[in-house]
PDB file of N, CA and C in Angstrom:
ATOM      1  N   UNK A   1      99.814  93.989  85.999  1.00  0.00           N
ATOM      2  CA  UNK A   1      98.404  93.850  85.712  1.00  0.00           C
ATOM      3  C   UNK A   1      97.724  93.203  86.921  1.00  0.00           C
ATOM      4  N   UNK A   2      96.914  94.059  87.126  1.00  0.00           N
ATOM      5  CA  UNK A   2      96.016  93.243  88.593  1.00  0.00           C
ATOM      6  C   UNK A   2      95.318  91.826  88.261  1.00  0.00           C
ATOM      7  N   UNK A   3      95.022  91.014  89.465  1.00  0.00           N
ATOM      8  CA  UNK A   3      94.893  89.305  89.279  1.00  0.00           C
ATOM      9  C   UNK A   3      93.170  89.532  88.196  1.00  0.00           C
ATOM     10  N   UNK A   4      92.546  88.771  87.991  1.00  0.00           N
ATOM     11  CA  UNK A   4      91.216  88.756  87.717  1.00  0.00           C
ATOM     12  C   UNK A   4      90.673  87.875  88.661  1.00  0.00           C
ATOM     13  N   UNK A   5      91.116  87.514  89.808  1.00  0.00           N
ATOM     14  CA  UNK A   5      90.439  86.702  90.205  1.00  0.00           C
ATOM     15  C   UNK A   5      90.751  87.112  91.920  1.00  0.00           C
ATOM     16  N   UNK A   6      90.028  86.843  92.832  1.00  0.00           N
ATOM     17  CA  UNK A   6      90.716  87.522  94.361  1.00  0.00           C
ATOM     18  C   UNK A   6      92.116  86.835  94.608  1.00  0.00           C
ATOM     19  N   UNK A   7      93.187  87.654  94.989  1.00  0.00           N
ATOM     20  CA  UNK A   7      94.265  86.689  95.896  1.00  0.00           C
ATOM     21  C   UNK A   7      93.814  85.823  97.185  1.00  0.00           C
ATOM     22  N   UNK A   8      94.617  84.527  97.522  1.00  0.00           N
ATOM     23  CA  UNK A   8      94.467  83.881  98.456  1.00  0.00           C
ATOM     24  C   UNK A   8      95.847  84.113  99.413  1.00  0.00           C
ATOM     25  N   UNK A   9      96.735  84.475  98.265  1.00  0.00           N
ATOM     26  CA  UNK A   9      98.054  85.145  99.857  1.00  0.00           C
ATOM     27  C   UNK A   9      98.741  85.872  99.330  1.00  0.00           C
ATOM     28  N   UNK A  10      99.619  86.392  99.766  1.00  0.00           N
ATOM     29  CA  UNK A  10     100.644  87.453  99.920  1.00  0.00           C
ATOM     30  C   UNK A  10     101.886  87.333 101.090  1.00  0.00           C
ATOM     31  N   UNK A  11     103.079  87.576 100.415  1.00  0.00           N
ATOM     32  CA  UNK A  11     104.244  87.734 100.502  1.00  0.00           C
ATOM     33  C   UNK A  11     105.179  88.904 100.392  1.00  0.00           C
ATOM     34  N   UNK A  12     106.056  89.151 101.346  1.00  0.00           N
ATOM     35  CA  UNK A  12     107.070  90.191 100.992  1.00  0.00           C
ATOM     36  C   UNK A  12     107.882  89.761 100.862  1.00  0.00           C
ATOM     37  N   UNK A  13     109.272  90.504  99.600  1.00  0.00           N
ATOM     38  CA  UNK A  13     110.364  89.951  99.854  1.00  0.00           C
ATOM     39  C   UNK A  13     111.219  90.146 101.283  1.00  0.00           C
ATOM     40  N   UNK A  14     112.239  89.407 101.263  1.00  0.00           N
ATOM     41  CA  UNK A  14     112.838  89.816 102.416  1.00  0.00           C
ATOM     42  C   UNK A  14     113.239  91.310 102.493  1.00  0.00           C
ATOM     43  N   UNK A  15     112.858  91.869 101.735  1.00  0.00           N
ATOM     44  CA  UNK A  15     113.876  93.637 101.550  1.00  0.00           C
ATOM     45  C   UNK A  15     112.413  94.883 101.795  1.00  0.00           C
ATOM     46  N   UNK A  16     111.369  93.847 101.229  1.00  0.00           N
ATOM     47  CA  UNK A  16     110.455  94.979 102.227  1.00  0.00           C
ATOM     48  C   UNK A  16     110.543  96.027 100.443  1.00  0.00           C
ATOM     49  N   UNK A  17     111.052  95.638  99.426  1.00  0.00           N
ATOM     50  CA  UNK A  17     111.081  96.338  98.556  1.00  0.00           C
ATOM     51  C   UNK A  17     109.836  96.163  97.032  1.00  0.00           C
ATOM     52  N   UNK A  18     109.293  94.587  97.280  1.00  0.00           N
ATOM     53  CA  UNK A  18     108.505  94.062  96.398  1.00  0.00           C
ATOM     54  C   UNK A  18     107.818  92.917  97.325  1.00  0.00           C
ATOM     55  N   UNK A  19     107.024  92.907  96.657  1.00  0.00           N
ATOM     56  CA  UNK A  19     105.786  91.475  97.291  1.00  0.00           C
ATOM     57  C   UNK A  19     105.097  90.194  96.303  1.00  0.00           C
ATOM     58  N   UNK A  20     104.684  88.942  96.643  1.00  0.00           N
ATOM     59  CA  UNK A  20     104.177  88.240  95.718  1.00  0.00           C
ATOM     60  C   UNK A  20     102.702  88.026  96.342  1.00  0.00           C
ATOM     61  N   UNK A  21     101.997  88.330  95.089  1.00  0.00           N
ATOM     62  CA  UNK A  21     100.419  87.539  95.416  1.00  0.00           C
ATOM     63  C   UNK A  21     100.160  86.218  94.673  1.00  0.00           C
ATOM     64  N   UNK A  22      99.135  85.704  95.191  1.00  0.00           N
ATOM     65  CA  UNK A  22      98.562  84.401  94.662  1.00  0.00           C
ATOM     66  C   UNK A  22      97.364  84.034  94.198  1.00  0.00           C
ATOM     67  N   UNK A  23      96.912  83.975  93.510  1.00  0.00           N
ATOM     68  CA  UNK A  23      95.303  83.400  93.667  1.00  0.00           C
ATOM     69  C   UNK A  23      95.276  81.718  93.740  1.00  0.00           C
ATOM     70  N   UNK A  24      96.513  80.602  93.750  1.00  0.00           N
ATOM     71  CA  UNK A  24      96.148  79.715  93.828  1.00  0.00           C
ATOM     72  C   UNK A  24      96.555  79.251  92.451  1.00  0.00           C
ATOM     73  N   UNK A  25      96.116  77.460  92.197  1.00  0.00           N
ATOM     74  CA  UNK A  25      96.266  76.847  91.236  1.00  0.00           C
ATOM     75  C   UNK A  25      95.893  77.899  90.063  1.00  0.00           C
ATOM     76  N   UNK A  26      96.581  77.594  88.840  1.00  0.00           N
ATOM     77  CA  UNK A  26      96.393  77.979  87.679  1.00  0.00           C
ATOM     78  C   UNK A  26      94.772  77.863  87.304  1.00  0.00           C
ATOM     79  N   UNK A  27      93.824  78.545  87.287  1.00  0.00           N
ATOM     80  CA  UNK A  27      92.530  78.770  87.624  1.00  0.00           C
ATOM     81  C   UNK A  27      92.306  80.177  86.485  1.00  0.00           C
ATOM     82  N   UNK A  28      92.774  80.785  86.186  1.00  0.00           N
ATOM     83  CA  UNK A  28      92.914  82.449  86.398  1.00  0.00           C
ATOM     84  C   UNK A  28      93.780  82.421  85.019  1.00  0.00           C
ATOM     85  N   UNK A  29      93.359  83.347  83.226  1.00  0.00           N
ATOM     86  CA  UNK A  29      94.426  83.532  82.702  1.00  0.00           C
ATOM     87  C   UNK A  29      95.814  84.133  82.972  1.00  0.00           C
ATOM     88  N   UNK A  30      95.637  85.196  83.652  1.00  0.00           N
ATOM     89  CA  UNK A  30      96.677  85.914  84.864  1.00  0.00           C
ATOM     90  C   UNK A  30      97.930  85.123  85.222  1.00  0.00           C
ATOM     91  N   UNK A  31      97.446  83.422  85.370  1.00  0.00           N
ATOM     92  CA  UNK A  31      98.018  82.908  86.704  1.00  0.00           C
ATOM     93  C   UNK A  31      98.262  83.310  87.781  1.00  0.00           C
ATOM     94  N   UNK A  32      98.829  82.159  88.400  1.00  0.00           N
ATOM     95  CA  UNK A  32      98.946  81.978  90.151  1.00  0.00           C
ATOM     96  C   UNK A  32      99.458  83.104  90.809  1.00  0.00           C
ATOM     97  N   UNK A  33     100.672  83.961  89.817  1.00  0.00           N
ATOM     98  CA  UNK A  33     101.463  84.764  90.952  1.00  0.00           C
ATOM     99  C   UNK A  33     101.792  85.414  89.800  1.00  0.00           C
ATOM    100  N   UNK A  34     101.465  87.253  90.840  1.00  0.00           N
ATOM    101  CA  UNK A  34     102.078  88.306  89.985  1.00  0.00           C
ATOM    102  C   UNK A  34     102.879  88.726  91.387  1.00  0.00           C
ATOM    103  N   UNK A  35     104.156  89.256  90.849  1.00  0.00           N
ATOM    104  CA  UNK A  35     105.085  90.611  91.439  1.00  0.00           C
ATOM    105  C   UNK A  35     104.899  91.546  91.548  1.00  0.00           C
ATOM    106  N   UNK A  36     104.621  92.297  92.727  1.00  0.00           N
ATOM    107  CA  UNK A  36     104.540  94.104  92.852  1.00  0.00           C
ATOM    108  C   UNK A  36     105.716  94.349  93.497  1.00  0.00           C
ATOM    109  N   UNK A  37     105.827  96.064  93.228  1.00  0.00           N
ATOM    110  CA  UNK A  37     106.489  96.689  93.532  1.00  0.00           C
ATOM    111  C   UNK A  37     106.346  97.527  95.061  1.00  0.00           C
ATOM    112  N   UNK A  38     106.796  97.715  96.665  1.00  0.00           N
ATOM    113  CA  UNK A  38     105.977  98.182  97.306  1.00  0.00           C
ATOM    114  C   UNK A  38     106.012  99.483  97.041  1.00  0.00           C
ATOM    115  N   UNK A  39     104.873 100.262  97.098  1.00  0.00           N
ATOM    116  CA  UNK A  39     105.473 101.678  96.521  1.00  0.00           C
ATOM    117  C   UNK A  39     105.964 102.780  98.374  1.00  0.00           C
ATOM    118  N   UNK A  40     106.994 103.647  97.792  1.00  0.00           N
ATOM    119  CA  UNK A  40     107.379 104.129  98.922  1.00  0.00           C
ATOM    120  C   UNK A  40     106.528 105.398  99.404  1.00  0.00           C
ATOM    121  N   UNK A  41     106.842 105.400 100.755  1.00  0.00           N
ATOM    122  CA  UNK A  41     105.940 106.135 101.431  1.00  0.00           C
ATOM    123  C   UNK A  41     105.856 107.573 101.071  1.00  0.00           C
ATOM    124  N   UNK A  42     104.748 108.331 101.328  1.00  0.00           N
ATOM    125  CA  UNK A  42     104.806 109.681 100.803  1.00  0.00           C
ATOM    126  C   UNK A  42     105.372 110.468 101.990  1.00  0.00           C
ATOM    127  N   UNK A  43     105.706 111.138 101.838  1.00  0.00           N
ATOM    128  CA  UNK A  43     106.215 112.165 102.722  1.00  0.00           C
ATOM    129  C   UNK A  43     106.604 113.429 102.906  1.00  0.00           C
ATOM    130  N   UNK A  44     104.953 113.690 102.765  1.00  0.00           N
ATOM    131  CA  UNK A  44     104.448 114.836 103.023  1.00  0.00           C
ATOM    132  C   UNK A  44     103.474 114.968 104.076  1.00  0.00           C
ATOM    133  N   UNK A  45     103.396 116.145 104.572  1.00  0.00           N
ATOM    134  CA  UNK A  45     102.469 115.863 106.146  1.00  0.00           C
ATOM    135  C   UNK A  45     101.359 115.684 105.843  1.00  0.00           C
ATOM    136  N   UNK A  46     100.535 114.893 106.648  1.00  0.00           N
ATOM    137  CA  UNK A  46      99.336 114.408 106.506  1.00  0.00           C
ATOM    138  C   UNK A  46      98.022 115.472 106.017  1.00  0.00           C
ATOM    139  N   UNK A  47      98.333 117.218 106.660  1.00  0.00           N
ATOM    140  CA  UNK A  47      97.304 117.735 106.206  1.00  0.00           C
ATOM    141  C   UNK A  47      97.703 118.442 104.566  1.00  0.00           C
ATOM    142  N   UNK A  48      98.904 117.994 104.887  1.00  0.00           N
ATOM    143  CA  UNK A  48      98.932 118.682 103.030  1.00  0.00           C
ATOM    144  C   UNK A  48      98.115 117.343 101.660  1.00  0.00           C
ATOM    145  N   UNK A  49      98.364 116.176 102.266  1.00  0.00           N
ATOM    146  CA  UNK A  49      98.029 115.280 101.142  1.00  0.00           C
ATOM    147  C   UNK A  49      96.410 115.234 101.801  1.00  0.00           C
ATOM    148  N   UNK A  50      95.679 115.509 102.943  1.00  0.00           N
ATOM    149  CA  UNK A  50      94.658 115.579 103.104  1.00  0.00           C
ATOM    150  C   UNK A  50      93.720 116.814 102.183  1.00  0.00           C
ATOM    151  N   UNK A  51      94.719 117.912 102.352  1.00  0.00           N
ATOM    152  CA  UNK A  51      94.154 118.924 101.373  1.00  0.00           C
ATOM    153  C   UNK A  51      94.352 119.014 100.111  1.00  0.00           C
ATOM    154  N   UNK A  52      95.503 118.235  99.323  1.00  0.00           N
ATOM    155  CA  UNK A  52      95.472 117.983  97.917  1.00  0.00           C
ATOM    156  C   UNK A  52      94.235 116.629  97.832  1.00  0.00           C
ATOM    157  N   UNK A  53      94.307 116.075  98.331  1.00  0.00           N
ATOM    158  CA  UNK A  53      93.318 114.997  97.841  1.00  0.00           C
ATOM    159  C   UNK A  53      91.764 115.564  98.024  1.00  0.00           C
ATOM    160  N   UNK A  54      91.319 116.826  98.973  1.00  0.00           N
ATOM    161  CA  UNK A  54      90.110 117.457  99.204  1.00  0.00           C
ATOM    162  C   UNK A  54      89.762 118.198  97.677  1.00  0.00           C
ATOM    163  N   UNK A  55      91.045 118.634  97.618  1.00  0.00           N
ATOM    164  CA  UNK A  55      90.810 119.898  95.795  1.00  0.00           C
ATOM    165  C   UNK A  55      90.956 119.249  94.788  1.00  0.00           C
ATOM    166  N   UNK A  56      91.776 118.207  94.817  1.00  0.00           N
ATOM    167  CA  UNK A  56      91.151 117.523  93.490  1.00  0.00           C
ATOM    168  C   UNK A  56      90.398 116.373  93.137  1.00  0.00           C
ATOM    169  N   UNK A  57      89.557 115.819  94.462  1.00  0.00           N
ATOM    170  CA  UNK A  57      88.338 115.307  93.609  1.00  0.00           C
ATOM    171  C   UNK A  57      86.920 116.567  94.710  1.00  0.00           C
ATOM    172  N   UNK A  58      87.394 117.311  95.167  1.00  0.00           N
ATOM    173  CA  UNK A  58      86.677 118.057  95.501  1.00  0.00           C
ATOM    174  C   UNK A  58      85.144 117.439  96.701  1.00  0.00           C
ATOM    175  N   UNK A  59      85.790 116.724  97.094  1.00  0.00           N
ATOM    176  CA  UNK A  59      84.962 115.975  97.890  1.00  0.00           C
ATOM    177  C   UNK A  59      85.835 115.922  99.391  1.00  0.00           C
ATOM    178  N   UNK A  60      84.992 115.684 100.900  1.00  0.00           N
ATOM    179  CA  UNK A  60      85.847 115.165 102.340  1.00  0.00           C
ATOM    180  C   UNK A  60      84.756 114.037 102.764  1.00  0.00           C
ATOM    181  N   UNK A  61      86.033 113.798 103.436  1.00  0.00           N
ATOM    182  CA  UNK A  61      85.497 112.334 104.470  1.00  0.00           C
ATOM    183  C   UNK A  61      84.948 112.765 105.590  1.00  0.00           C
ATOM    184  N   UNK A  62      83.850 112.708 106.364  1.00  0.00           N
ATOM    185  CA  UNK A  62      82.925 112.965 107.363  1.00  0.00           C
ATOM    186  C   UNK A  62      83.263 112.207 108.232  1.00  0.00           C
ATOM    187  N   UNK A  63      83.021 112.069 109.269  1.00  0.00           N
ATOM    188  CA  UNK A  63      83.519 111.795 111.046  1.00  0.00           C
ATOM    189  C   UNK A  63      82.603 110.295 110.238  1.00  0.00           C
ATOM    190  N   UNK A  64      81.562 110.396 110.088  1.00  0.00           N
ATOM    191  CA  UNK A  64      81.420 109.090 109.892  1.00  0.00           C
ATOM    192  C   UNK A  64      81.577 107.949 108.679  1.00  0.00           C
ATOM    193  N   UNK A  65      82.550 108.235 107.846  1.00  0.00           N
ATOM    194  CA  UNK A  65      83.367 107.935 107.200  1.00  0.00           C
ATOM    195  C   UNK A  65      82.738 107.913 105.766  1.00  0.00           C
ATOM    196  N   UNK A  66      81.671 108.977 105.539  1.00  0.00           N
ATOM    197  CA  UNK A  66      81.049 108.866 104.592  1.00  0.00           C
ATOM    198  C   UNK A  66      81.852 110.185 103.798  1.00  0.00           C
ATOM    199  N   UNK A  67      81.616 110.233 102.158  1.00  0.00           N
ATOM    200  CA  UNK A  67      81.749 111.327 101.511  1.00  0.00           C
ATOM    201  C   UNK A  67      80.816 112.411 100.883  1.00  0.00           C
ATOM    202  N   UNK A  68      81.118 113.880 100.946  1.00  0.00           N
ATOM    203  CA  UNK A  68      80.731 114.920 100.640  1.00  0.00           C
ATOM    204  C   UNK A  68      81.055 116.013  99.636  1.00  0.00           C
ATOM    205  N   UNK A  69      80.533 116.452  98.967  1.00  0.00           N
ATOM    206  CA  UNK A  69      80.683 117.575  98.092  1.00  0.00           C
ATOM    207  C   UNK A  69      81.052 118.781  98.984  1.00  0.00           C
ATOM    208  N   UNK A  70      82.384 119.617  98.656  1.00  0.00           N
ATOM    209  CA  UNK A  70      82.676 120.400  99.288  1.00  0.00           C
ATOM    210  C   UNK A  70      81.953 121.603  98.193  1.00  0.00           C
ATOM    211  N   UNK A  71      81.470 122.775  99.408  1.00  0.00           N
ATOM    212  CA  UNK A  71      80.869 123.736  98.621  1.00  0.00           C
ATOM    213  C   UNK A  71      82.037 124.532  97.795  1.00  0.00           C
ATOM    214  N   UNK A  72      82.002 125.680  96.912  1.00  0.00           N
ATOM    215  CA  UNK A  72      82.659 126.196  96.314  1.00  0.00           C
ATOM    216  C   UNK A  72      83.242 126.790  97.660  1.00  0.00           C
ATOM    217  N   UNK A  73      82.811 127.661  98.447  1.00  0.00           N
ATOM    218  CA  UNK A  73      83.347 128.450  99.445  1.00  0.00           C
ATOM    219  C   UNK A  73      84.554 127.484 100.449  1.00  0.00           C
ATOM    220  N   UNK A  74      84.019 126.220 100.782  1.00  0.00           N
ATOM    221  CA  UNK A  74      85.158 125.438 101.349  1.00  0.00           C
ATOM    222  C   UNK A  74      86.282 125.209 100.632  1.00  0.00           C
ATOM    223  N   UNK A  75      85.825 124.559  99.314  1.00  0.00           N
ATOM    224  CA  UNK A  75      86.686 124.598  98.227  1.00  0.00           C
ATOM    225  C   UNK A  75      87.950 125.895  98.283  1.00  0.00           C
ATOM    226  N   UNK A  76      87.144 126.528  98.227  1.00  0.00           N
ATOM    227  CA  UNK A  76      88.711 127.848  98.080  1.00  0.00           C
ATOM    228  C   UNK A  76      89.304 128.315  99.309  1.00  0.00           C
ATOM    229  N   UNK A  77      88.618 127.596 100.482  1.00  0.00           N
ATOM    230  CA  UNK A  77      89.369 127.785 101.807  1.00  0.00           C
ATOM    231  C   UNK A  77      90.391 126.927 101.608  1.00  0.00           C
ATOM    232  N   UNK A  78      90.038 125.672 101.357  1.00  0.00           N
ATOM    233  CA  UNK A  78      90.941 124.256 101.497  1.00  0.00           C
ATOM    234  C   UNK A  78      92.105 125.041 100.968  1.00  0.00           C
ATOM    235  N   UNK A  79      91.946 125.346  99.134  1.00  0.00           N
ATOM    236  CA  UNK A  79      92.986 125.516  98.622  1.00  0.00           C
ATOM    237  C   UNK A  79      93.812 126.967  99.312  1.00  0.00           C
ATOM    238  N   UNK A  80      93.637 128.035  99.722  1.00  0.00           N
ATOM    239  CA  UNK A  80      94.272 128.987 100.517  1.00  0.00           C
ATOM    240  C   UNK A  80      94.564 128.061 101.810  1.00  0.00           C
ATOM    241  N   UNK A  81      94.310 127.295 102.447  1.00  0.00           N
ATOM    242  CA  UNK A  81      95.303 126.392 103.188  1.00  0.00           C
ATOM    243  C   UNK A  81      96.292 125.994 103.044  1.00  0.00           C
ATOM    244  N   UNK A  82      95.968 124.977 101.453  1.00  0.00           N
ATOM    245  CA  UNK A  82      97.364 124.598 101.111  1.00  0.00           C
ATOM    246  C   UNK A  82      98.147 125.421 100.467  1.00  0.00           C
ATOM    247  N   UNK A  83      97.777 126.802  99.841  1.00  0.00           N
ATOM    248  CA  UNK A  83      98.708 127.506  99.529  1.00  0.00           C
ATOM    249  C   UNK A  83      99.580 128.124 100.884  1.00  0.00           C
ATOM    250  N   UNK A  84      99.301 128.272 101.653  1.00  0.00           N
ATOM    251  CA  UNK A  84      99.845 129.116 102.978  1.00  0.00           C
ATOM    252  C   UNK A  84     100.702 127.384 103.375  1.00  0.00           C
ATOM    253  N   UNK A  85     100.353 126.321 103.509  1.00  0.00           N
ATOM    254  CA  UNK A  85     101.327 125.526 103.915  1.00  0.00           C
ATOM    255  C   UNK A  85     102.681 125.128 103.164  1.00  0.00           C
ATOM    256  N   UNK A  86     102.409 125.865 100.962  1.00  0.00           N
ATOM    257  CA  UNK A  86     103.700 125.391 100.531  1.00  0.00           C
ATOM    258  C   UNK A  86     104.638 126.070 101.199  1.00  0.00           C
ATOM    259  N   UNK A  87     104.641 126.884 101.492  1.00  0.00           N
ATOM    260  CA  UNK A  87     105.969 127.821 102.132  1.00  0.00           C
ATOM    261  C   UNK A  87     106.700 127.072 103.289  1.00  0.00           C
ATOM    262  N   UNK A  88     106.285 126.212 103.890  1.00  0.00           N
ATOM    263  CA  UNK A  88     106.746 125.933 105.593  1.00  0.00           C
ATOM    264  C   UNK A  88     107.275 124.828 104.887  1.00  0.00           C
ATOM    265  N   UNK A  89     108.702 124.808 106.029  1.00  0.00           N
ATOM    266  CA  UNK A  89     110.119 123.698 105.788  1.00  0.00           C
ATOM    267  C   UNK A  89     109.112 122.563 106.389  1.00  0.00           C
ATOM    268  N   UNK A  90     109.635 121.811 105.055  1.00  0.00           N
ATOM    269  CA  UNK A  90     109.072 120.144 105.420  1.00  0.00           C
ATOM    270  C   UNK A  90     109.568 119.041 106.560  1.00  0.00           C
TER     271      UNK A  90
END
């Protein structure tokens, strides 16, 4: 369950496998310190999770880091992209 209140630090275990946050004195029903899990990396190439994440909220990120409604016509380019990339060895 995420803190209700901002963290003040963070910790990894030594294994790089889980982490601890803090918000500090008991302040917070939450308390001081929850355990996460780190989650592992994806690994898939960058333009495939760029183009699944374009088709399903159907929106891109602009050079200036703003977001856009992709038209229907981009829309079905994107996705004939990523269909032509499931085929290629990962």
């Amino acid at each position: 369950m995420p803190h209700l209140a901002t963290p003040t630090a963070a910790v990894f275990a030594p294994d790089g496998r889980s982490f601890l946050t803090s918000c500090g004195p008991r302040l917070v029903p939450d308390g001081p310190d929850t355990v996460w899990l780190t989650p592992l990396p994806i690994e898939e190439p960058t333009e495939r999770i760029t183009l699944w994440a374009q088709l399903i909220t159907g929106m891109e990120l602009d050079a200036g880091g703003g977001f856009h409604d992709l038209s229907p016509e981009a829309w079905r380019q994107r996705y004939q992209q990523l269909q032509s990339l499931a085929g290629q060895d990962r």
